[in-house]
PDB file of N, CA and C in Angstrom:
ATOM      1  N   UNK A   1     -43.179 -22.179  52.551  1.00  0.00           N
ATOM      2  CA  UNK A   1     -44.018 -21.024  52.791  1.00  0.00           C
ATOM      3  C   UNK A   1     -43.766 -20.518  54.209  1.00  0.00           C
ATOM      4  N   UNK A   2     -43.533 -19.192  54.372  1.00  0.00           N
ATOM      5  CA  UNK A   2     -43.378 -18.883  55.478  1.00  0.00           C
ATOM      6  C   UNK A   2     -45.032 -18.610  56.582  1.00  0.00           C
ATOM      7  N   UNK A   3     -44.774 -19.212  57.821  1.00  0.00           N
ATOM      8  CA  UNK A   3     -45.883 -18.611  58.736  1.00  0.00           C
ATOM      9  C   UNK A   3     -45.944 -17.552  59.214  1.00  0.00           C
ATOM     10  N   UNK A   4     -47.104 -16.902  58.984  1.00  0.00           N
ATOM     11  CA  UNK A   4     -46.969 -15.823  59.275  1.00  0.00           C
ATOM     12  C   UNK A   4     -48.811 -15.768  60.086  1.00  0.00           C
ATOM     13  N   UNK A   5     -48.189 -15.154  61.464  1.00  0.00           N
ATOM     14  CA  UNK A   5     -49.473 -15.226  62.405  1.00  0.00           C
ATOM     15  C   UNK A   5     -50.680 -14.024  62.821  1.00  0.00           C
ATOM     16  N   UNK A   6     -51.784 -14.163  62.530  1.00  0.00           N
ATOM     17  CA  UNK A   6     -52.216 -12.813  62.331  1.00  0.00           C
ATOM     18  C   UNK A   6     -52.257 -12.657  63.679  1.00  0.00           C
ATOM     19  N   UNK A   7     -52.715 -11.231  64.420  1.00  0.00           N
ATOM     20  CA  UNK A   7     -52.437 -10.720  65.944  1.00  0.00           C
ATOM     21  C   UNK A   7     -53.888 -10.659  65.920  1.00  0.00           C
ATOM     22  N   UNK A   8     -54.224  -9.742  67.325  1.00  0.00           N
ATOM     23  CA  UNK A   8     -55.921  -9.739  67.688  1.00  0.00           C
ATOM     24  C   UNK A   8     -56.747  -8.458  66.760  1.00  0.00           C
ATOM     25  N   UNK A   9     -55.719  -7.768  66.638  1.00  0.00           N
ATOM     26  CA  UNK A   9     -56.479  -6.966  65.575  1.00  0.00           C
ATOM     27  C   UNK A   9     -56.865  -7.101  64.046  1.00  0.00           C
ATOM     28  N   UNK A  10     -56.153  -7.745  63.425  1.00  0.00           N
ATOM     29  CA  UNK A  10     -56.599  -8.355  62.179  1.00  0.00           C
ATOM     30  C   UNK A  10     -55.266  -7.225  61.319  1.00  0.00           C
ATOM     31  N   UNK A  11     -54.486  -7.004  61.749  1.00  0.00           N
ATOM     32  CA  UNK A  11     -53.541  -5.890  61.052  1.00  0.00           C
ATOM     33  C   UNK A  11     -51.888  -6.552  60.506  1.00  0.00           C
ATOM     34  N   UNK A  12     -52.112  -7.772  60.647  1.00  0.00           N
ATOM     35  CA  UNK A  12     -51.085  -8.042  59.994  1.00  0.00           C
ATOM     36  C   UNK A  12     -51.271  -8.404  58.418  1.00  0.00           C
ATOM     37  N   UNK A  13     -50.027  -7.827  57.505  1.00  0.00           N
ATOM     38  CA  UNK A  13     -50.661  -7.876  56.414  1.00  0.00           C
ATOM     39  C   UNK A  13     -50.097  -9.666  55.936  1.00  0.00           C
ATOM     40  N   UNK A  14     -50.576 -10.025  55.085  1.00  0.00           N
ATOM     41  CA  UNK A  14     -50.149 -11.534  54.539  1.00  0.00           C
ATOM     42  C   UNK A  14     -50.402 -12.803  55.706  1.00  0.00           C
ATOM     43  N   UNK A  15     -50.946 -12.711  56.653  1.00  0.00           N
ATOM     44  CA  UNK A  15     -51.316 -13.407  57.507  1.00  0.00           C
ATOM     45  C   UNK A  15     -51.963 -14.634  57.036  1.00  0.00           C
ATOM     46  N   UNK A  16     -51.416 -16.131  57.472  1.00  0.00           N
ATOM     47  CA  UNK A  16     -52.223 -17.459  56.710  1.00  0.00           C
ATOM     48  C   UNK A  16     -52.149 -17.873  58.357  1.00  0.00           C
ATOM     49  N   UNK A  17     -51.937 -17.808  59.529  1.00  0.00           N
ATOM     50  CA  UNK A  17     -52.068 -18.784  60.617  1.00  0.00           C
ATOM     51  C   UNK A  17     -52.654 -17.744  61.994  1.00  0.00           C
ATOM     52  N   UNK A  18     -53.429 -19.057  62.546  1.00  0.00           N
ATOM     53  CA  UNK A  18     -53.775 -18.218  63.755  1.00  0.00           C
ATOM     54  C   UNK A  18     -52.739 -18.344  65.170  1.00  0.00           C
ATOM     55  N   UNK A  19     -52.050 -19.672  64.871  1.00  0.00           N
ATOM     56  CA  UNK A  19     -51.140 -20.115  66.042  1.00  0.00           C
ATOM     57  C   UNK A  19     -49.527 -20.266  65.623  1.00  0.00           C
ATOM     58  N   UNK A  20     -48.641 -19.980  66.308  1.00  0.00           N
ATOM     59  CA  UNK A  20     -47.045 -20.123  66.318  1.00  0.00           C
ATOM     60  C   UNK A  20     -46.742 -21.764  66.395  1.00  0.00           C
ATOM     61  N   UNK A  21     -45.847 -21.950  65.811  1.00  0.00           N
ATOM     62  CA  UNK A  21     -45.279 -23.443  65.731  1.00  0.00           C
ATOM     63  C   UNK A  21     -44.962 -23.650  67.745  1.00  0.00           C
ATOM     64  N   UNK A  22     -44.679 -22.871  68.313  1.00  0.00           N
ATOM     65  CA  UNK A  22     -44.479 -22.899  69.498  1.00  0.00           C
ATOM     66  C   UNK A  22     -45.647 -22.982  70.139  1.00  0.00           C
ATOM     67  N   UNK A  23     -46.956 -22.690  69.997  1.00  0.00           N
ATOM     68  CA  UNK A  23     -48.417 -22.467  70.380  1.00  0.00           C
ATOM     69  C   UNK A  23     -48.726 -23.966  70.412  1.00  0.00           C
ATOM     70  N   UNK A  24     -48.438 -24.595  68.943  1.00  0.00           N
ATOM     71  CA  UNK A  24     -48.663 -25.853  68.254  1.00  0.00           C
ATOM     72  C   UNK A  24     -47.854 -27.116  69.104  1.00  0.00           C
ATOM     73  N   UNK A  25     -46.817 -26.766  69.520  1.00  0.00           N
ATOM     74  CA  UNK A  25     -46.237 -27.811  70.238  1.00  0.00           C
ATOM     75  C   UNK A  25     -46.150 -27.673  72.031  1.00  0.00           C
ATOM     76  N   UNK A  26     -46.816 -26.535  72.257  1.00  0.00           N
ATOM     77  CA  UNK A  26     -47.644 -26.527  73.800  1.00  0.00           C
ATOM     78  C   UNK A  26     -48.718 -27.333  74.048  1.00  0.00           C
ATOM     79  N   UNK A  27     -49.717 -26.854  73.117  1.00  0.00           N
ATOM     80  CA  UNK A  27     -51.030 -27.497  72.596  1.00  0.00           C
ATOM     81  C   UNK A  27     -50.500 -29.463  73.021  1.00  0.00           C
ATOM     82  N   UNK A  28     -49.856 -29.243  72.034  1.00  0.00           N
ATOM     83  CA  UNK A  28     -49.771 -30.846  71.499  1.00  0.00           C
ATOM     84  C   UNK A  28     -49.063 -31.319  72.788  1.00  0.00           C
ATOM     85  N   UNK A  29     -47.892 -30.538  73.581  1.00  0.00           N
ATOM     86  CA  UNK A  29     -47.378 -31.623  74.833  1.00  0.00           C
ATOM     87  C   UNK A  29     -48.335 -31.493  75.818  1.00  0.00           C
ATOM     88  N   UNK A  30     -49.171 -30.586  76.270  1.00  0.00           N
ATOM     89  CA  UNK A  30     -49.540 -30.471  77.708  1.00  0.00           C
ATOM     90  C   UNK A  30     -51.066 -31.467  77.393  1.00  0.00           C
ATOM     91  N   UNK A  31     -51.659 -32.392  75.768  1.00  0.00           N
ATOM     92  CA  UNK A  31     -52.392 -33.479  75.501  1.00  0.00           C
ATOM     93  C   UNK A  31     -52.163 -34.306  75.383  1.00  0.00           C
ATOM     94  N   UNK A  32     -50.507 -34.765  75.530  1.00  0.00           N
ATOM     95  CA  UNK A  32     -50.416 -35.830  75.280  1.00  0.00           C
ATOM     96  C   UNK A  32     -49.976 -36.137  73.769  1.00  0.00           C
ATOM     97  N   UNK A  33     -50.017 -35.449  72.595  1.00  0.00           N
ATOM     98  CA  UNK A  33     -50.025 -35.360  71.616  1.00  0.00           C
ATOM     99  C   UNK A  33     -48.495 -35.853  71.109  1.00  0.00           C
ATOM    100  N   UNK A  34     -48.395 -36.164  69.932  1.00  0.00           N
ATOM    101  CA  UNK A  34     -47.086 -36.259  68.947  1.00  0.00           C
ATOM    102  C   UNK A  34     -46.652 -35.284  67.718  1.00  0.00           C
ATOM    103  N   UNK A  35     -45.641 -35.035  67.525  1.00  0.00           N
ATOM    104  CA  UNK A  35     -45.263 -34.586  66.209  1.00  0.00           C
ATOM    105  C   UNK A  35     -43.616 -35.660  65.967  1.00  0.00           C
ATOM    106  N   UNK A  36     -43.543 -36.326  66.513  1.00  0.00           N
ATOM    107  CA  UNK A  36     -42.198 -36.969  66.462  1.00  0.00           C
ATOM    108  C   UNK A  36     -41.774 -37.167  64.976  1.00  0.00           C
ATOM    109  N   UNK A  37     -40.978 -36.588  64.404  1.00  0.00           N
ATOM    110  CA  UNK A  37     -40.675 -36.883  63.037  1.00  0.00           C
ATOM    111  C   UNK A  37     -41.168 -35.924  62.373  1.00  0.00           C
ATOM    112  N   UNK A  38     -41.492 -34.568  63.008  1.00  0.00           N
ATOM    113  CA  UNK A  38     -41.803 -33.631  61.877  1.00  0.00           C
ATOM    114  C   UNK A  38     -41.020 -32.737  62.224  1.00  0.00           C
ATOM    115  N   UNK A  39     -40.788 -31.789  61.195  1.00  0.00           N
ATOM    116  CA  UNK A  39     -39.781 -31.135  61.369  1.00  0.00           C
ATOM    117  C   UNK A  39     -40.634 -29.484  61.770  1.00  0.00           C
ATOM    118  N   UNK A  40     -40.295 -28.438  61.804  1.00  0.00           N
ATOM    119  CA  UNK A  40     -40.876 -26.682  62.230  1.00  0.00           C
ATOM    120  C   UNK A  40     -41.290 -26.120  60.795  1.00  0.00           C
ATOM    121  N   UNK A  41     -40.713 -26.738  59.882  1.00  0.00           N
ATOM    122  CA  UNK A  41     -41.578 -26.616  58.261  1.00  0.00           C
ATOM    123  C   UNK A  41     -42.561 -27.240  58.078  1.00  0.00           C
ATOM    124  N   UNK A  42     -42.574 -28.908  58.603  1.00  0.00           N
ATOM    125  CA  UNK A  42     -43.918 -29.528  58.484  1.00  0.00           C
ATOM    126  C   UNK A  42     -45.098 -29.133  59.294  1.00  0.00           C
ATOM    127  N   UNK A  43     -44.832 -28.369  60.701  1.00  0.00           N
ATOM    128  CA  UNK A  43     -45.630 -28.023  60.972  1.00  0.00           C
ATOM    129  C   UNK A  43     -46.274 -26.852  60.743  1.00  0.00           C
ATOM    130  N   UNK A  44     -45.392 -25.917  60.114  1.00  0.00           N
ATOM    131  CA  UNK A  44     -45.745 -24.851  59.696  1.00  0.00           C
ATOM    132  C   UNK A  44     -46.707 -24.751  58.683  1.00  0.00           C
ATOM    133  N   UNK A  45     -46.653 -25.875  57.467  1.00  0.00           N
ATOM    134  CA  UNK A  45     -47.232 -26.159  56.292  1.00  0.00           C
ATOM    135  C   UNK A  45     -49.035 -27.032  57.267  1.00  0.00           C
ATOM    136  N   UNK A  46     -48.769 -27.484  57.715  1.00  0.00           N
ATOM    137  CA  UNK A  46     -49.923 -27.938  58.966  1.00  0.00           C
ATOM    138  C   UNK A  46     -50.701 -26.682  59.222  1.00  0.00           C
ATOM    139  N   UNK A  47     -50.352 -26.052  60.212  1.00  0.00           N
ATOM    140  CA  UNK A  47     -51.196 -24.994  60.586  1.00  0.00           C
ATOM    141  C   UNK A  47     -51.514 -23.926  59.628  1.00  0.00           C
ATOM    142  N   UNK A  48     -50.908 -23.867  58.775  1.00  0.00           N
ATOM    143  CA  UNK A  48     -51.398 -22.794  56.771  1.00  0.00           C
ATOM    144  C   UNK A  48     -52.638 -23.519  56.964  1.00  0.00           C
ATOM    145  N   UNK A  49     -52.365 -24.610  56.516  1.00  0.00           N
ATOM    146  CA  UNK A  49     -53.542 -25.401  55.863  1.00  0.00           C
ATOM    147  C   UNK A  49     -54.375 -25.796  56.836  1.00  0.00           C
ATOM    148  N   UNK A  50     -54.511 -25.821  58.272  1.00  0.00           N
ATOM    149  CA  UNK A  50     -55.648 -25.291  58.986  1.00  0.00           C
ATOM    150  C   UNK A  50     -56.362 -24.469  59.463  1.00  0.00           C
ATOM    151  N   UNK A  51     -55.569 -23.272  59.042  1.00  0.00           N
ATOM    152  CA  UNK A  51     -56.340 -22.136  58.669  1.00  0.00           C
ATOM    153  C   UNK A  51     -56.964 -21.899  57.708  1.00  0.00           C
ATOM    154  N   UNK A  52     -56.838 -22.439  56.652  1.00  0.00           N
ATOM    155  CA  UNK A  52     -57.213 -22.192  55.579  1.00  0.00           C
ATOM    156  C   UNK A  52     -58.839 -23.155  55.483  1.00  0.00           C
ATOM    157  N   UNK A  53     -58.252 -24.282  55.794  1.00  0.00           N
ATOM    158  CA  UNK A  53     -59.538 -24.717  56.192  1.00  0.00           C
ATOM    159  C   UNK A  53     -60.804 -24.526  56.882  1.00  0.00           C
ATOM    160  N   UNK A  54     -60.117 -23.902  58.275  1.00  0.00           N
ATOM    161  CA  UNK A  54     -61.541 -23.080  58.949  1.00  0.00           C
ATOM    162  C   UNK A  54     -61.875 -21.909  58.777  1.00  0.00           C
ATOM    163  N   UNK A  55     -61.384 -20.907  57.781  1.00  0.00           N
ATOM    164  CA  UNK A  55     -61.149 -19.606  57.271  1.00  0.00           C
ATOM    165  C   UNK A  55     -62.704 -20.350  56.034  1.00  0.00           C
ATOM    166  N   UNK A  56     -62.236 -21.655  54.975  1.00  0.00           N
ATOM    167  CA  UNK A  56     -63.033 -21.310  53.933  1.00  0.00           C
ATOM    168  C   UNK A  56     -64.460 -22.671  54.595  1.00  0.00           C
ATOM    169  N   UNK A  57     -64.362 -23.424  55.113  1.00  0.00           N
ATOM    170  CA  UNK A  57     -65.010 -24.304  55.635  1.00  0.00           C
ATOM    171  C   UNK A  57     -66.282 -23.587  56.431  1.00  0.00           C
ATOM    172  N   UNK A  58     -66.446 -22.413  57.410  1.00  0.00           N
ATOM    173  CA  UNK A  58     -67.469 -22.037  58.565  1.00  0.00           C
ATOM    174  C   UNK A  58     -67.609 -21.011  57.693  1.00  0.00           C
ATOM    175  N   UNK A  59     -68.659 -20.447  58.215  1.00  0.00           N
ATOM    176  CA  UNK A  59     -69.244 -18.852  57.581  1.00  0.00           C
ATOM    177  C   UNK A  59     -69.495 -18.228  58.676  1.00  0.00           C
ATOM    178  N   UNK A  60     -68.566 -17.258  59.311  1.00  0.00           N
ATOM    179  CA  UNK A  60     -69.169 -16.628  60.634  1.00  0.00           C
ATOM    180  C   UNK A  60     -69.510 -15.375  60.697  1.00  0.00           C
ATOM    181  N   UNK A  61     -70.549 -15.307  61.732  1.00  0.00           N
ATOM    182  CA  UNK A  61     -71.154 -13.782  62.201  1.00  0.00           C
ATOM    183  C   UNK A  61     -70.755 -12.782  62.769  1.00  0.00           C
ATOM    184  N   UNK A  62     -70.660 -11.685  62.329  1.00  0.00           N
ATOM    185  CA  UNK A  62     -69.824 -10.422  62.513  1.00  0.00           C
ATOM    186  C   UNK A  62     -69.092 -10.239  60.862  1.00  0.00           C
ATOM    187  N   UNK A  63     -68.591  -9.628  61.110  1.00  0.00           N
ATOM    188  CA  UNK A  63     -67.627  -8.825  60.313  1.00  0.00           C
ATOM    189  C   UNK A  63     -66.034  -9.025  61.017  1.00  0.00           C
ATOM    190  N   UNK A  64     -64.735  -8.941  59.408  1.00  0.00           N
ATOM    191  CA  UNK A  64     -63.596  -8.754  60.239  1.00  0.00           C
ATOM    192  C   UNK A  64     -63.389  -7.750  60.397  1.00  0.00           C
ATOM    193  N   UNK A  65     -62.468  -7.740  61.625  1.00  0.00           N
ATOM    194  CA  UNK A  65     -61.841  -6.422  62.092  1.00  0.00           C
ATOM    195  C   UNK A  65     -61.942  -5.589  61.454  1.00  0.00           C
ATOM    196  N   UNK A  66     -60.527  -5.750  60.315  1.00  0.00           N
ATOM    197  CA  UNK A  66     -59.511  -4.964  59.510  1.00  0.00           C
ATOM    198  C   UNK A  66     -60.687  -5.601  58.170  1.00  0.00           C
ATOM    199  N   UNK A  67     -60.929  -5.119  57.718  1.00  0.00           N
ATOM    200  CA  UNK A  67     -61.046  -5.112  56.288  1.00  0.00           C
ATOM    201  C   UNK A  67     -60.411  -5.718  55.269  1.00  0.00           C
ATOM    202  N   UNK A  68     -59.292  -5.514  55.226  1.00  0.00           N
ATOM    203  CA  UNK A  68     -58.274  -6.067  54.739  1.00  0.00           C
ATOM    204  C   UNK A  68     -57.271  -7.224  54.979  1.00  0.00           C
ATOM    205  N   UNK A  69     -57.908  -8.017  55.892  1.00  0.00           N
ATOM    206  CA  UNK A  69     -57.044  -9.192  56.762  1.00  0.00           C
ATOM    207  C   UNK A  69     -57.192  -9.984  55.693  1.00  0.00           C
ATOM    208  N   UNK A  70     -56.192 -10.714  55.664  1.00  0.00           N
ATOM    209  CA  UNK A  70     -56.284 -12.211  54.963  1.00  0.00           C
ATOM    210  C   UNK A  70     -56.999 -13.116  55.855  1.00  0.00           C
ATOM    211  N   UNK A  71     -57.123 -12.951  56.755  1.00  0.00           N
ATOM    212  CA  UNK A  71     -57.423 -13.975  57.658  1.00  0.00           C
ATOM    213  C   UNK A  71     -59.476 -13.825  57.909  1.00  0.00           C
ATOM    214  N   UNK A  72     -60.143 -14.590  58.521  1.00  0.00           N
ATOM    215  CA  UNK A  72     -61.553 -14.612  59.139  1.00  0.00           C
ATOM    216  C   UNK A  72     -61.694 -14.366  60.348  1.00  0.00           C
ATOM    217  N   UNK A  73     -60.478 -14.434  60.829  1.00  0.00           N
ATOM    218  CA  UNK A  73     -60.510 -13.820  62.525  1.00  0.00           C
ATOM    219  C   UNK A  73     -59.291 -12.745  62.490  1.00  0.00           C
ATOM    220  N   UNK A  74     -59.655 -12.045  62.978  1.00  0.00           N
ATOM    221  CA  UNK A  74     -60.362 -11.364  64.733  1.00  0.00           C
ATOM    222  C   UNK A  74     -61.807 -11.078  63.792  1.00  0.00           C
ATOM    223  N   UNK A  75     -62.776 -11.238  64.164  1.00  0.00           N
ATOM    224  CA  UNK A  75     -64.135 -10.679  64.246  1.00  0.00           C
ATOM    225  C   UNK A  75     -64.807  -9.709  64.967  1.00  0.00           C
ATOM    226  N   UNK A  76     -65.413  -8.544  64.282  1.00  0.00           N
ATOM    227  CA  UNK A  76     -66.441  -7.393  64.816  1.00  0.00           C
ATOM    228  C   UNK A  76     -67.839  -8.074  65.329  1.00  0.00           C
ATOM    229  N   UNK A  77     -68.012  -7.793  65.957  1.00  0.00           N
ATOM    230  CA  UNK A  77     -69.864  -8.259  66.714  1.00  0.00           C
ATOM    231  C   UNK A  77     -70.028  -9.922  66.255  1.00  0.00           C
ATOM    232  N   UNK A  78     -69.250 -10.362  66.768  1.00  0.00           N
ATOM    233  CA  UNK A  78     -69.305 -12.030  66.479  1.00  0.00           C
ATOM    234  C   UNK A  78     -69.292 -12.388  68.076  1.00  0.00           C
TER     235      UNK A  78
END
């Protein structure tokens, strides 16, 4: 599956991630963190599915942006 990252406006269409595999492995070196043994697909399939999780998991206040986002963020009056 390809990643595809939504921007701050909520206007990308097909959007499943909030962060870049490059975002993901900043994150993870400047904590101390590991991915040793995964490959830029495994993590890609990682961050889908943590979006997806906090997309259907929280219920948040405001409204999205775009109307039409796949995504739960960017948020109006949140």
């Amino acid at each position: 599956m390809t990643l595809i990252v939504q921007d701050d406006n909520g206007i990308i269409v097909g959007a499943n991630a909030y962060i870049t595999v490059a975002e993901f492995k900043a994150y993870h070196d400047a904590r101390g963190g590991s991915y040793v043994g995964k490959s830029d697909p495994d993590i890609e399939k990682a961050i889908i599915l943590a979006t997806d999780y906090l997309d259907d998991r929280f219920n948040y206040v405001g409204r999205r942006r775009n109307l039409e986002q796949d995504t739960a963020w960017p948020r109006n009056n949140a």
